[in-house]
C-alpha atoms as a PDB file:
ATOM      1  CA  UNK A   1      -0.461  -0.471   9.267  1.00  0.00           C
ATOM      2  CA  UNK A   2       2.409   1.037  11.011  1.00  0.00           C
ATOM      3  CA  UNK A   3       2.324   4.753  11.560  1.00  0.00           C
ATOM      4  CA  UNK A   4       5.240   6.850  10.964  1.00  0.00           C
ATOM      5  CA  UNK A   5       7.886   7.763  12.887  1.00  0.00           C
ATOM      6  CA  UNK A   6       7.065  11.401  13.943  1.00  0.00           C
ATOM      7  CA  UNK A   7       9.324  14.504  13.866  1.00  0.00           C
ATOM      8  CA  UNK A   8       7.141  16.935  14.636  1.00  0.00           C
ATOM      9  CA  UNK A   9       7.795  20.002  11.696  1.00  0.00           C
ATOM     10  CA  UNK A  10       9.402  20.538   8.369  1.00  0.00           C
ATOM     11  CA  UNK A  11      10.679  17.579   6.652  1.00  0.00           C
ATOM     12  CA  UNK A  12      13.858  16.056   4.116  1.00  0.00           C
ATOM     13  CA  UNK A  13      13.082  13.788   1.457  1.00  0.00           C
ATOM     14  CA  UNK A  14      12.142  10.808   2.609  1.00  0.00           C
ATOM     15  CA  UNK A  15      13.871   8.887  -0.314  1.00  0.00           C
ATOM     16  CA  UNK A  16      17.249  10.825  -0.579  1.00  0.00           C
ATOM     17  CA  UNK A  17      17.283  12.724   2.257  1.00  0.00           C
ATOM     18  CA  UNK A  18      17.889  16.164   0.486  1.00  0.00           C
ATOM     19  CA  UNK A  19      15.982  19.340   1.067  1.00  0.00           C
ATOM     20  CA  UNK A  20      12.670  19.660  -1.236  1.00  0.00           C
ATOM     21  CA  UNK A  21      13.078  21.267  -4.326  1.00  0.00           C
ATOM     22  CA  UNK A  22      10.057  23.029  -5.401  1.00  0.00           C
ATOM     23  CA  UNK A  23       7.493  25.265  -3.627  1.00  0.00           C
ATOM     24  CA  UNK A  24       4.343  22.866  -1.909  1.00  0.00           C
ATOM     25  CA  UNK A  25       1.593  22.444  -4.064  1.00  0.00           C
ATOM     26  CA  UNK A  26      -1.944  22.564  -2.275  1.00  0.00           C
ATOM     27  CA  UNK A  27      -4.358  19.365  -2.718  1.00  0.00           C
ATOM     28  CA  UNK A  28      -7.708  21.539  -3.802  1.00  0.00           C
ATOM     29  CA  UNK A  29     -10.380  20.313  -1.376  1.00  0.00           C
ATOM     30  CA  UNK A  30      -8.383  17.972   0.666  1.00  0.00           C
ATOM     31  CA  UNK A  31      -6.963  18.548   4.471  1.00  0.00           C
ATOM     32  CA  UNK A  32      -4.064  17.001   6.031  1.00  0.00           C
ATOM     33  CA  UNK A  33      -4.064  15.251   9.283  1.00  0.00           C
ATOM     34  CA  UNK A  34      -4.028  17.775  12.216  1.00  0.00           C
ATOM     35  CA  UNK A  35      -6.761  20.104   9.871  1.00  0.00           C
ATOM     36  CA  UNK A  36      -4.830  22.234   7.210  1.00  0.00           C
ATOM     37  CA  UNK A  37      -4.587  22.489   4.268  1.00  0.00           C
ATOM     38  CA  UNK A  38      -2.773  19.331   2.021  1.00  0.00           C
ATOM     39  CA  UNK A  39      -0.135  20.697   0.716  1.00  0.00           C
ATOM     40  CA  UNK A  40       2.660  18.308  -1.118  1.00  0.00           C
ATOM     41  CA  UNK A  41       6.457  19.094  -2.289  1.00  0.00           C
ATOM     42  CA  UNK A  42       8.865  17.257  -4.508  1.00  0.00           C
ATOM     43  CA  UNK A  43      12.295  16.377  -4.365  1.00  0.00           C
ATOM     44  CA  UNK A  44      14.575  16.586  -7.921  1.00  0.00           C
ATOM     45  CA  UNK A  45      15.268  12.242  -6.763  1.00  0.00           C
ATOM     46  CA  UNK A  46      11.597  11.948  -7.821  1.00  0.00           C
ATOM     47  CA  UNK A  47       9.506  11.372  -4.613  1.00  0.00           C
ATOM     48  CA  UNK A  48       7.135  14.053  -3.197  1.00  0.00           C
ATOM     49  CA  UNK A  49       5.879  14.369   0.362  1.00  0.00           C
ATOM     50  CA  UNK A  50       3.987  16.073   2.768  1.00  0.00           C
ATOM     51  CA  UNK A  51       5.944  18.827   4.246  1.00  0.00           C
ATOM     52  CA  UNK A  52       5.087  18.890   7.952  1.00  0.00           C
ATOM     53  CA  UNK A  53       4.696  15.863  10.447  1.00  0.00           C
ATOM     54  CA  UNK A  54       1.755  15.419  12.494  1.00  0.00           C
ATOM     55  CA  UNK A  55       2.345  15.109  15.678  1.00  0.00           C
ATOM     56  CA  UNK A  56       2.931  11.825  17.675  1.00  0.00           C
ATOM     57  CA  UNK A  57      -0.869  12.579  19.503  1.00  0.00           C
ATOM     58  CA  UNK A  58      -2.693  13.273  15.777  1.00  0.00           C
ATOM     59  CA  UNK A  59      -1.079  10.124  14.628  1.00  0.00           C
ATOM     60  CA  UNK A  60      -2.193   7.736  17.256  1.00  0.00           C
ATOM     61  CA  UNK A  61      -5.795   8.932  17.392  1.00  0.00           C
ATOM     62  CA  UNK A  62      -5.570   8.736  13.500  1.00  0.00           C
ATOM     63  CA  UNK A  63      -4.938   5.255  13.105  1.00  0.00           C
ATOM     64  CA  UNK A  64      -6.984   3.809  16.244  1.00  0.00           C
ATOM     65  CA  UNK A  65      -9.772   3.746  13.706  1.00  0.00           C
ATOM     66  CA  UNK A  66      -8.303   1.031  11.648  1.00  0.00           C
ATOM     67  CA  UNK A  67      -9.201  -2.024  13.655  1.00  0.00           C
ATOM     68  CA  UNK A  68     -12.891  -0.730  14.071  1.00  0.00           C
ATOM     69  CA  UNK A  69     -13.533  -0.720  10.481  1.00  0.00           C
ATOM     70  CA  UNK A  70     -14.612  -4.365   9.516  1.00  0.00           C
ATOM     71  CA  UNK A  71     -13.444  -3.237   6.196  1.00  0.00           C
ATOM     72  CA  UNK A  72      -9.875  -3.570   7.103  1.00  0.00           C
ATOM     73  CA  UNK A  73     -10.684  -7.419   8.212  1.00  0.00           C
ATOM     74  CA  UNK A  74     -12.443  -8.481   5.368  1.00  0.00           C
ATOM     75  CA  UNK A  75     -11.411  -9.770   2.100  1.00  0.00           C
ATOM     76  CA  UNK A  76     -13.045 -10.350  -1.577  1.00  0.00           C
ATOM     77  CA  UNK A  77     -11.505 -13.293  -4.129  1.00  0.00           C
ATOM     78  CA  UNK A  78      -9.974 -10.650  -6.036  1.00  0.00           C
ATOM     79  CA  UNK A  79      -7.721  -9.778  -2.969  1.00  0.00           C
ATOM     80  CA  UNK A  80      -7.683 -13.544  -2.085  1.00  0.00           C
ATOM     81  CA  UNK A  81      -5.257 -13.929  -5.671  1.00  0.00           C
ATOM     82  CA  UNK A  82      -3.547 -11.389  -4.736  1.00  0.00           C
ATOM     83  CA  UNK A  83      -2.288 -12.047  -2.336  1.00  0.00           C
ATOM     84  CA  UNK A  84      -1.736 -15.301  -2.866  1.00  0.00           C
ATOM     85  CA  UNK A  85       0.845 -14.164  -5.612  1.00  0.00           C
ATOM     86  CA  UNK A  86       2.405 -11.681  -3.557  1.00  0.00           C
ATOM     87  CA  UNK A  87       3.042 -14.953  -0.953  1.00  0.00           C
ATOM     88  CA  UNK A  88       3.912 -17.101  -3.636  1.00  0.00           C
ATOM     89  CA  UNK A  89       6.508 -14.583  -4.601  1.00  0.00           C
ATOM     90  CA  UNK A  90       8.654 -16.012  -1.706  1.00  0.00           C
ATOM     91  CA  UNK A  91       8.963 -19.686  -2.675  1.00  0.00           C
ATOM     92  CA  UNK A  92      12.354 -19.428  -4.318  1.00  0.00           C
ATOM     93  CA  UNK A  93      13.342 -18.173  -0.696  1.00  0.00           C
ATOM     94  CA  UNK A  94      11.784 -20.839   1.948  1.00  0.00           C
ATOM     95  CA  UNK A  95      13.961 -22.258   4.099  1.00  0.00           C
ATOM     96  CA  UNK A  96      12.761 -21.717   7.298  1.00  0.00           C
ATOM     97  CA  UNK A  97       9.108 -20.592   6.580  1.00  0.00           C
ATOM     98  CA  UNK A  98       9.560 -17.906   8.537  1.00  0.00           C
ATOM     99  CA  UNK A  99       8.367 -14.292   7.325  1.00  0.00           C
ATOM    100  CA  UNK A 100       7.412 -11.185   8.863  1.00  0.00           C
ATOM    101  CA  UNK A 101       5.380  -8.252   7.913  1.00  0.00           C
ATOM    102  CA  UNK A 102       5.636  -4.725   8.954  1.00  0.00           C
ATOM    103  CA  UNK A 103       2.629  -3.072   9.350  1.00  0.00           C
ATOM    104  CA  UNK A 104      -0.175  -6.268   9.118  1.00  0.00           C
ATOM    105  CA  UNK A 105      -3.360  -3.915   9.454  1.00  0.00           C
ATOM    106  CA  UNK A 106      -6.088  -5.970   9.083  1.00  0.00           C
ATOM    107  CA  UNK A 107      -3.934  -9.300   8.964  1.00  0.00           C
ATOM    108  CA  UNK A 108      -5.496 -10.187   5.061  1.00  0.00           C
ATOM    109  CA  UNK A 109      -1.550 -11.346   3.931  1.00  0.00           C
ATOM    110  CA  UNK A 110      -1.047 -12.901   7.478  1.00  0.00           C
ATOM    111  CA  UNK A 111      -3.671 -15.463   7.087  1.00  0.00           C
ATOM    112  CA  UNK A 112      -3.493 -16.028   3.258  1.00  0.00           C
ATOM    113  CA  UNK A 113       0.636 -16.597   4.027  1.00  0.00           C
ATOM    114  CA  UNK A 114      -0.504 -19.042   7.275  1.00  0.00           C
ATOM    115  CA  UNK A 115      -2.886 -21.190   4.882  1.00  0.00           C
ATOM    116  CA  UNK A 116       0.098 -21.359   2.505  1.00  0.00           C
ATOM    117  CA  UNK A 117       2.201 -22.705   5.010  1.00  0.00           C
ATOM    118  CA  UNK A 118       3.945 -19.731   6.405  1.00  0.00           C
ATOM    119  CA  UNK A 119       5.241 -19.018   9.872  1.00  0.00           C
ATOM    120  CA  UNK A 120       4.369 -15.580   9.896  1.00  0.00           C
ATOM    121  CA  UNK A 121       5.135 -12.939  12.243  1.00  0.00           C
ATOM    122  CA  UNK A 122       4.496  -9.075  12.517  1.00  0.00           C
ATOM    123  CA  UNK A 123       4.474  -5.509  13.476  1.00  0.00           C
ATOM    124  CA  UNK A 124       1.349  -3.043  14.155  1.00  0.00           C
ATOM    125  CA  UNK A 125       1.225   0.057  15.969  1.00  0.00           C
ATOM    126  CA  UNK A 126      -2.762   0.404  15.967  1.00  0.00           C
ATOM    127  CA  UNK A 127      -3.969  -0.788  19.540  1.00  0.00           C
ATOM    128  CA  UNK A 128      -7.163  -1.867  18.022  1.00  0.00           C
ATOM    129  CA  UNK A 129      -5.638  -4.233  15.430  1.00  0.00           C
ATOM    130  CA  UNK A 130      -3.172  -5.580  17.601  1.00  0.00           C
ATOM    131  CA  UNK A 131      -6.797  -6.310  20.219  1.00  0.00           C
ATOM    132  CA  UNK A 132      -8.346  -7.811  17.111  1.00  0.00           C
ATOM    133  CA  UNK A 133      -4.796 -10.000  15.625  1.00  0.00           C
ATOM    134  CA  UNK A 134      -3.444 -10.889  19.313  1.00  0.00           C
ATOM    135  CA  UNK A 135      -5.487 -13.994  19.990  1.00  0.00           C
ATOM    136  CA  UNK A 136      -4.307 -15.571  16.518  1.00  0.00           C
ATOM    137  CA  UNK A 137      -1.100 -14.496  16.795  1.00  0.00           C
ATOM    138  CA  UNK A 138       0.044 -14.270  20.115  1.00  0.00           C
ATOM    139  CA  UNK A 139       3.711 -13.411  20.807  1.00  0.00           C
ATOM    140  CA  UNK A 140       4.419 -13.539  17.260  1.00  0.00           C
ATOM    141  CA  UNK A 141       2.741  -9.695  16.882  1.00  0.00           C
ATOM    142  CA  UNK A 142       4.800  -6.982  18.153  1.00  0.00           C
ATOM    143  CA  UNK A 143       2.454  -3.936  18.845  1.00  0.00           C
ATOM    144  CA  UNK A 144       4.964  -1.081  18.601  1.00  0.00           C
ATOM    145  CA  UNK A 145       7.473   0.449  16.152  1.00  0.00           C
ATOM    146  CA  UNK A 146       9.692  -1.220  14.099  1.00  0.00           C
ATOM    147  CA  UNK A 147      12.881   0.204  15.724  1.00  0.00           C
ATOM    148  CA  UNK A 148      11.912  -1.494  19.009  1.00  0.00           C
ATOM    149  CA  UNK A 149      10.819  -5.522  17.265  1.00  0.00           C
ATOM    150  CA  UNK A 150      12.252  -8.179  19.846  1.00  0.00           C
ATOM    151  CA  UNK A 151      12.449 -10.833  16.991  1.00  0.00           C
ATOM    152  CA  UNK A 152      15.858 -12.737  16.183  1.00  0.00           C
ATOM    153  CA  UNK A 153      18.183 -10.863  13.639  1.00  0.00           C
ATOM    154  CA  UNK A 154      18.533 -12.586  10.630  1.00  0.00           C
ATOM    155  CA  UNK A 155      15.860 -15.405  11.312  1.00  0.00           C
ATOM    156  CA  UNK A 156      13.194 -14.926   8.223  1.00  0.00           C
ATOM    157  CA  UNK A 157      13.505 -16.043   4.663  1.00  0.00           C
ATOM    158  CA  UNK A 158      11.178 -13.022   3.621  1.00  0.00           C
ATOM    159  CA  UNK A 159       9.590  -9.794   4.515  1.00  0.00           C
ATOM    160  CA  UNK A 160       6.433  -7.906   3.706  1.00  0.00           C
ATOM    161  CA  UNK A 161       5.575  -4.190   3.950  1.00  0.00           C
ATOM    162  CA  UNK A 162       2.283  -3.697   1.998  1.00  0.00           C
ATOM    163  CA  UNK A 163       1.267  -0.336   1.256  1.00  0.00           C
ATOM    164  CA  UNK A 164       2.893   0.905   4.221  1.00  0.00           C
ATOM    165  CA  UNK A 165       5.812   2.995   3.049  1.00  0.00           C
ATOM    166  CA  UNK A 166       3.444   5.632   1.857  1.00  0.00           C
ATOM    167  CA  UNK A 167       2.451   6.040   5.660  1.00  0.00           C
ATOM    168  CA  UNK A 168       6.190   7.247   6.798  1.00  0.00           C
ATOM    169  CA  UNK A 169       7.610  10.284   7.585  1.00  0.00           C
ATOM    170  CA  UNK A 170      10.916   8.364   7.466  1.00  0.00           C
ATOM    171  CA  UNK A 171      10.597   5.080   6.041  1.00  0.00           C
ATOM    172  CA  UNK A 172      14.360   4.407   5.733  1.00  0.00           C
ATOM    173  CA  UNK A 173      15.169   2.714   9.540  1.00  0.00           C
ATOM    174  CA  UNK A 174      12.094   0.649   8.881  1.00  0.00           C
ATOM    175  CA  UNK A 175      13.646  -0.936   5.871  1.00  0.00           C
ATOM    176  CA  UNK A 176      16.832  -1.439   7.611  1.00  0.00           C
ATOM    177  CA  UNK A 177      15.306  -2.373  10.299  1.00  0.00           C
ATOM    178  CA  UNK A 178      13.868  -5.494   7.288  1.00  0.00           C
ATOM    179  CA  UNK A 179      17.319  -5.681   6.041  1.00  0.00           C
ATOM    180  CA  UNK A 180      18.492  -6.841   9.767  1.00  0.00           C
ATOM    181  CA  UNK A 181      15.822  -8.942  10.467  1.00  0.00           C
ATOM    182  CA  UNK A 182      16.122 -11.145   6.928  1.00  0.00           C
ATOM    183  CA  UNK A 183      18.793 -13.793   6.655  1.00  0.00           C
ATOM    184  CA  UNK A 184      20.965 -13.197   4.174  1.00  0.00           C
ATOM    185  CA  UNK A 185      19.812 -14.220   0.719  1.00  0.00           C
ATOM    186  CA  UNK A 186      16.328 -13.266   2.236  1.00  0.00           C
ATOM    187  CA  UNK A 187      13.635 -11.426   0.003  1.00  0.00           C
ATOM    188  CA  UNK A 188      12.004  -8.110   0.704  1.00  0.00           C
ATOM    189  CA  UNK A 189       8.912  -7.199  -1.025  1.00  0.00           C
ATOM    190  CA  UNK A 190       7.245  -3.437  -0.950  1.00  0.00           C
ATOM    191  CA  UNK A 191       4.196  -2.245  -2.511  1.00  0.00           C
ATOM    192  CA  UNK A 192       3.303   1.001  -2.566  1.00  0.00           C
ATOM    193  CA  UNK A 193       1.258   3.740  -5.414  1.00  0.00           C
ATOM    194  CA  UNK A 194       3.323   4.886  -8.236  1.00  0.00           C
ATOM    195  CA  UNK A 195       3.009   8.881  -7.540  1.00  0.00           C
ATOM    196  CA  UNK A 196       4.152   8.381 -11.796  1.00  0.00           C
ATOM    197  CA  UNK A 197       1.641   6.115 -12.610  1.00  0.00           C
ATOM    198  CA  UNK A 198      -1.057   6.921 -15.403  1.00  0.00           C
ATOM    199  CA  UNK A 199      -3.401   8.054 -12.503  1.00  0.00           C
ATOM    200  CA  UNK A 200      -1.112  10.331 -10.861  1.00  0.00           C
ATOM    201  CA  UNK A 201       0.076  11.772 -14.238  1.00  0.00           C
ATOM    202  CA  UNK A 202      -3.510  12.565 -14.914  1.00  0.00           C
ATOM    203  CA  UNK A 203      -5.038  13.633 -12.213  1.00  0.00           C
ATOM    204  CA  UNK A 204      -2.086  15.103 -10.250  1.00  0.00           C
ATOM    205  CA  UNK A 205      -2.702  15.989  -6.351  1.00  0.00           C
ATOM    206  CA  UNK A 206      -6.711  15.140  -6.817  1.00  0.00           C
ATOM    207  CA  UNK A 207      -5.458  11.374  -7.440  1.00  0.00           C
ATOM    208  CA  UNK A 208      -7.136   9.380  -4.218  1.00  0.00           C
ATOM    209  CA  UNK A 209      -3.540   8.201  -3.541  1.00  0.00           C
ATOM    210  CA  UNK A 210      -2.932  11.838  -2.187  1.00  0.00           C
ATOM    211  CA  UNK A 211      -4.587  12.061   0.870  1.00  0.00           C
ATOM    212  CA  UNK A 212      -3.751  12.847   4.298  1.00  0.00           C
ATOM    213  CA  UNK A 213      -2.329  10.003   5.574  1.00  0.00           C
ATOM    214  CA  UNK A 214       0.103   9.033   3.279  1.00  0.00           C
ATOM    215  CA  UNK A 215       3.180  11.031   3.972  1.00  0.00           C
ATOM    216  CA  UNK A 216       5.209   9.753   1.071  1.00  0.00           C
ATOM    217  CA  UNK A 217       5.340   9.146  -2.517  1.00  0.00           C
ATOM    218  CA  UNK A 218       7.731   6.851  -4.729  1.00  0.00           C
ATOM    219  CA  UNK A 219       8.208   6.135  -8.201  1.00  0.00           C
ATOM    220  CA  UNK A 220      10.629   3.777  -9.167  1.00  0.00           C
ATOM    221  CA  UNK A 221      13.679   5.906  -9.579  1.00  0.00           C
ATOM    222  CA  UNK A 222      12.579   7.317  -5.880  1.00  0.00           C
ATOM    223  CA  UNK A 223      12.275   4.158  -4.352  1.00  0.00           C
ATOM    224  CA  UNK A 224      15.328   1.927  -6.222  1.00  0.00           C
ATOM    225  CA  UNK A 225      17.391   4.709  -4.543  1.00  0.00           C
ATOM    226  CA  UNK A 226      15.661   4.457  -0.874  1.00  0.00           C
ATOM    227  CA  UNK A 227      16.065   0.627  -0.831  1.00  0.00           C
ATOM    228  CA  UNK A 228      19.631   1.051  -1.972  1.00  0.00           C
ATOM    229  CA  UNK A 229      20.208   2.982   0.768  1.00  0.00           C
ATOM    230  CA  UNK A 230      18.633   0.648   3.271  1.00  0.00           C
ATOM    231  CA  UNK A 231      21.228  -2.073   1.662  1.00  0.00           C
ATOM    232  CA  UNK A 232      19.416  -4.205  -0.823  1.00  0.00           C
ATOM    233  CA  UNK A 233      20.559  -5.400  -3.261  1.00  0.00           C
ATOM    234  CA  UNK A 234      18.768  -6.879  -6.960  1.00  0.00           C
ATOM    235  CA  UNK A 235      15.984  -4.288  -6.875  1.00  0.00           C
ATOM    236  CA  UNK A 236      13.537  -5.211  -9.197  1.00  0.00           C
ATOM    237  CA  UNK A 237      10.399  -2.682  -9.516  1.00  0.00           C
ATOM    238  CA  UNK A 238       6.763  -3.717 -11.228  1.00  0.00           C
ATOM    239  CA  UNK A 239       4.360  -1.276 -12.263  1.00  0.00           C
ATOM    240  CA  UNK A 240       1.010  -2.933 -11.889  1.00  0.00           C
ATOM    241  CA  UNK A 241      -2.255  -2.018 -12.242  1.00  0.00           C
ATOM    242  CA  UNK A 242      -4.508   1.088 -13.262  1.00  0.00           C
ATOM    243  CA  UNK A 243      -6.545   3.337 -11.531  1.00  0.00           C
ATOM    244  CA  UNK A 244      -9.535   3.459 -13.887  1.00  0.00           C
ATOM    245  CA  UNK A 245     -11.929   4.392 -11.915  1.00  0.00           C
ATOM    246  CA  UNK A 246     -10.273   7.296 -10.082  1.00  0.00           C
ATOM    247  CA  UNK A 247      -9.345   8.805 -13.376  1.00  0.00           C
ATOM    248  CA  UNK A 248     -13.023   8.019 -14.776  1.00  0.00           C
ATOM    249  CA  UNK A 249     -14.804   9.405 -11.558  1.00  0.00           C
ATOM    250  CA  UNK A 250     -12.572  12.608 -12.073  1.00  0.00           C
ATOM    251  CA  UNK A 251     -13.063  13.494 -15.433  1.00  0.00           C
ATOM    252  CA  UNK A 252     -16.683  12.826 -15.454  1.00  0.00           C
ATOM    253  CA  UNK A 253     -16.723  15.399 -12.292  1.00  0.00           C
ATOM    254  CA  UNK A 254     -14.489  18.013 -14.317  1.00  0.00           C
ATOM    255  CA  UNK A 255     -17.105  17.886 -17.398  1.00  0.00           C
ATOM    256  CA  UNK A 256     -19.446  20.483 -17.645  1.00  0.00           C
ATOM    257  CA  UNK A 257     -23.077  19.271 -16.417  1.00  0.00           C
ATOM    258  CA  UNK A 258     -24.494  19.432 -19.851  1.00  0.00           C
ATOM    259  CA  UNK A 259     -22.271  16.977 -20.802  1.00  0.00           C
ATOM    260  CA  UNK A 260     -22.799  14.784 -18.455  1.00  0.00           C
ATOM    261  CA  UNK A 261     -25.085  11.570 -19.126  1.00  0.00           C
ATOM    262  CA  UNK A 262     -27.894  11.512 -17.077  1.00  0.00           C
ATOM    263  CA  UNK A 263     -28.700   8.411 -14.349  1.00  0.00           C
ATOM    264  CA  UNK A 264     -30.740   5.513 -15.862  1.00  0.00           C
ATOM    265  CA  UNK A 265     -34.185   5.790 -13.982  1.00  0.00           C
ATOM    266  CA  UNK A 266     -35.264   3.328 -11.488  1.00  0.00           C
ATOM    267  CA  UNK A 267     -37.415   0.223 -12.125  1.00  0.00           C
ATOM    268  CA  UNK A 268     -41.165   1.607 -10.986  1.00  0.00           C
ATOM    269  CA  UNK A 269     -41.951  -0.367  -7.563  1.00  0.00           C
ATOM    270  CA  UNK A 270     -45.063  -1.946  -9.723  1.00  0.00           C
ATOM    271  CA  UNK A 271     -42.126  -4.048 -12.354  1.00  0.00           C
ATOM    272  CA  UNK A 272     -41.726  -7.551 -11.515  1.00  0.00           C
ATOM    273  CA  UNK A 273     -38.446  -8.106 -10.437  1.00  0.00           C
ATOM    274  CA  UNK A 274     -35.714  -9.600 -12.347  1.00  0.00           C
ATOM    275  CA  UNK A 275     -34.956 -13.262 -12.471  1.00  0.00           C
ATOM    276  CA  UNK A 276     -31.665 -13.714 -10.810  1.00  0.00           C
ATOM    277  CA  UNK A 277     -28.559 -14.993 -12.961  1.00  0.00           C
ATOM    278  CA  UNK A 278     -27.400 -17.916 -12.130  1.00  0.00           C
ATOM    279  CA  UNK A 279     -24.365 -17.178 -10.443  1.00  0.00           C
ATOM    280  CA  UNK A 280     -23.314 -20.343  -9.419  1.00  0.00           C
ATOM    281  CA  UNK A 281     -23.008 -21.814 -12.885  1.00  0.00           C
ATOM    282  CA  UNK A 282     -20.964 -18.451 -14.780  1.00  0.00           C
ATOM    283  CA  UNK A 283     -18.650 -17.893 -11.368  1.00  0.00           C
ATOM    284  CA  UNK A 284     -16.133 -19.978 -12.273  1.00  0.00           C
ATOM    285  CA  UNK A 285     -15.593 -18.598 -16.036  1.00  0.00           C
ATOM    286  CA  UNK A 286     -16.341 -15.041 -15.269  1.00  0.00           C
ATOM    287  CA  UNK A 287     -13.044 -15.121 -12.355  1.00  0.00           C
ATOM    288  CA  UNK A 288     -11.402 -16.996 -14.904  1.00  0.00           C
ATOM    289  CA  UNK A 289     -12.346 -14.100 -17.332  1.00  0.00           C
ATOM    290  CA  UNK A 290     -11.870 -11.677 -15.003  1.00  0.00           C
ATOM    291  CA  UNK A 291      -8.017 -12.625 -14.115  1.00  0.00           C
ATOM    292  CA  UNK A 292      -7.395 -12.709 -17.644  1.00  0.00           C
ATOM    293  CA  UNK A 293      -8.293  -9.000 -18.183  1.00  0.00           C
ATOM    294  CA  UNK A 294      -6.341  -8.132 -14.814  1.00  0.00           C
ATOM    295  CA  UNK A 295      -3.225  -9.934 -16.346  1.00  0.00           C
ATOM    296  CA  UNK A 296      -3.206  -8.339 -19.626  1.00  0.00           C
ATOM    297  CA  UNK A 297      -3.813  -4.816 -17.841  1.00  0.00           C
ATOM    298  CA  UNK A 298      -0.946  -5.837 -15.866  1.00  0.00           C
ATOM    299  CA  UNK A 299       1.093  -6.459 -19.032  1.00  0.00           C
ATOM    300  CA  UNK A 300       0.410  -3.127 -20.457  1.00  0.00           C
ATOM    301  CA  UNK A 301       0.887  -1.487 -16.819  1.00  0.00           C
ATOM    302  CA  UNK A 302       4.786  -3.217 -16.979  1.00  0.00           C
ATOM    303  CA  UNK A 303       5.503  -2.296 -20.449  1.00  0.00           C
ATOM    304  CA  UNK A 304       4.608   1.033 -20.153  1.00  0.00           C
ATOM    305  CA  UNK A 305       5.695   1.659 -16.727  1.00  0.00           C
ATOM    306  CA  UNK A 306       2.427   3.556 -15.950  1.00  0.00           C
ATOM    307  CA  UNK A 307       0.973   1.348 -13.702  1.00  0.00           C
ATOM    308  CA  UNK A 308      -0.100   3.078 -10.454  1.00  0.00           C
ATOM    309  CA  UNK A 309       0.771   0.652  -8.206  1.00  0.00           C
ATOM    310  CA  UNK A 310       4.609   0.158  -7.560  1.00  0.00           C
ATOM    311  CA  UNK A 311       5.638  -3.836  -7.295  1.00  0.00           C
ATOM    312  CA  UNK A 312       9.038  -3.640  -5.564  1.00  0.00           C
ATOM    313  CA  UNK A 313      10.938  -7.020  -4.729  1.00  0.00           C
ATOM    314  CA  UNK A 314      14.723  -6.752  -3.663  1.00  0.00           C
ATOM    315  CA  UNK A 315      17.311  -9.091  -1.414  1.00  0.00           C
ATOM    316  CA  UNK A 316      19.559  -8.766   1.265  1.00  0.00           C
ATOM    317  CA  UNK A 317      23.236  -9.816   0.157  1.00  0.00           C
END
């Protein structure tokens, strides 16, 4: 993850770069970074954003936590397809198997890219995932901003910035910062959550997307017209997937407690225990299964543009 770039106070759309257009609307029950309140204002392009910028100091100690958090390291085979698509994605491209990503966090698309074949380089601001990525990347990880990356103009075929645009202030001189670094004809590819997604329609500000760390938040009209001002060209924009268990979690907490179904009791201590399934015989058709249902989510999530997370691929002319 790459933190933003910080101008301490009141901000501009981060899409446009108008003025906001309606009065902030406070996040019940949540705090920004720094302590106050969460408070979030919209712009009439369609993004929304947190009004002030933490400072430079609240930023750094913010993310430090990042490469603690084995979380951030690990992966499930859920994530492993994933990601694999979002790599594959950049076939039609390779011609020098070179990409970079901005913001690598925990380094998940780094190494699924490598195993495909990829030369991949990146950017990370977090000292302790740049202590954790160094030895397996080496020179190829710039720890710093974006603005400062030594790398070659013009020397990848692709570039990744997953769920990271959410985390600027300003993302716009980080995507041109992508546009300069691509050759031309190279692909950029953004995810990011879709602040018009079915989750974010539904739940508004108690959506878990709106928390205090993300800074920023796109739809696709908001974001077509941020990467068209970074230069890109052939925007194309998914919605993918829902947030079903956000918007379950939330509604059962907003029913009244008679309504509620109570928790299935324990086993007593004195039950035999289950026999275990066996796993290794039904794993292969239940991830078979299992990508099935994610695809024809998917499907429904693209038709209806109400997917909540925002697919964005685009190239450099």
């Amino acid at each position: 993850m790459t933190i933003a770039t910080v101008r301490h106070g009141t901000r501009r759309c981060p899409a446009c770069g108008g003025p906001a257009t309606q009065s902030p609307r406070t996040a019940r029950g949540k705090k920004a970074i720094g302590g106050g309140p969460l408070e979030i204002v919209a712009c009439a392009c369609g993004a929304a954003f947190q009004p002030r910028v933490p400072t430079e100091e609240e930023l750094a100690r913010w993310y430090d936590y990042m490469g603690h958090n084995p979380l951030n390291m690990q992966t499930t085979p859920l994530l492993d397809r994933r990601l694999g698509r979002m790599v594959d994605g950049f076939e039609p491209v390779r011609l020098t198997s070179r990409l970079v990503e901005i913001g690598i966090g925990g380094g998940l698309f780094v190494r699924t890219a490598t195993t495909r074949g990829w030369d991949v380089w990146g950017t990370e601001i977090s000292p302790s995932c740049v202590a954790a990525l160094r030895p397996i990347m080496g020179e190829r990880l710039h720890e710093g901003t974006v603005e400062t990356i030594p790398f070659p103009d013009g020397s990848f075929d692709g570039a990744a910035m997953i769920e990271v645009i959410e985390h600027f202030d300003d993302p716009l001189p980080y995507l041109k910062a992508a546009h300069r670094l691509l050759r031309p004809g190279g692909r950029l590819f953004v995810t990011t959550p879709n602040a018009r997604g079915m989750a974010g329609r539904v739940l508004g500000t108690q959506w878990r997307a709106y928390t205090d760390e993300h800074l920023s938040y796109f739809e696709p009209r908001s974001v077509t017209a941020l990467l068209a001002r970074a230069g890109f060209v052939d925007i194309e924009i998914d919605t993918t997937n829902f947030d079903l268990l956000a918007i379950t979690v939330q509604l059962r907490d907003r029913l009244p407690r008679r309504h509620r179904r109570s928790p299935t009791p324990a086993p007593s201590s004195a039950a035999s225990p289950p026999t275990p399934p066996k796993r290794t015989e039904r794993l292969g058709w239940a991830a078979s299964a299992f990508d099935t249902a994610i695809e024809l989510t998917n499907r429904v999530a693209r038709f209806t543009r109400l997917g909540d997370t925002l697919k964005v691929a685009a190239r450099r002319p």
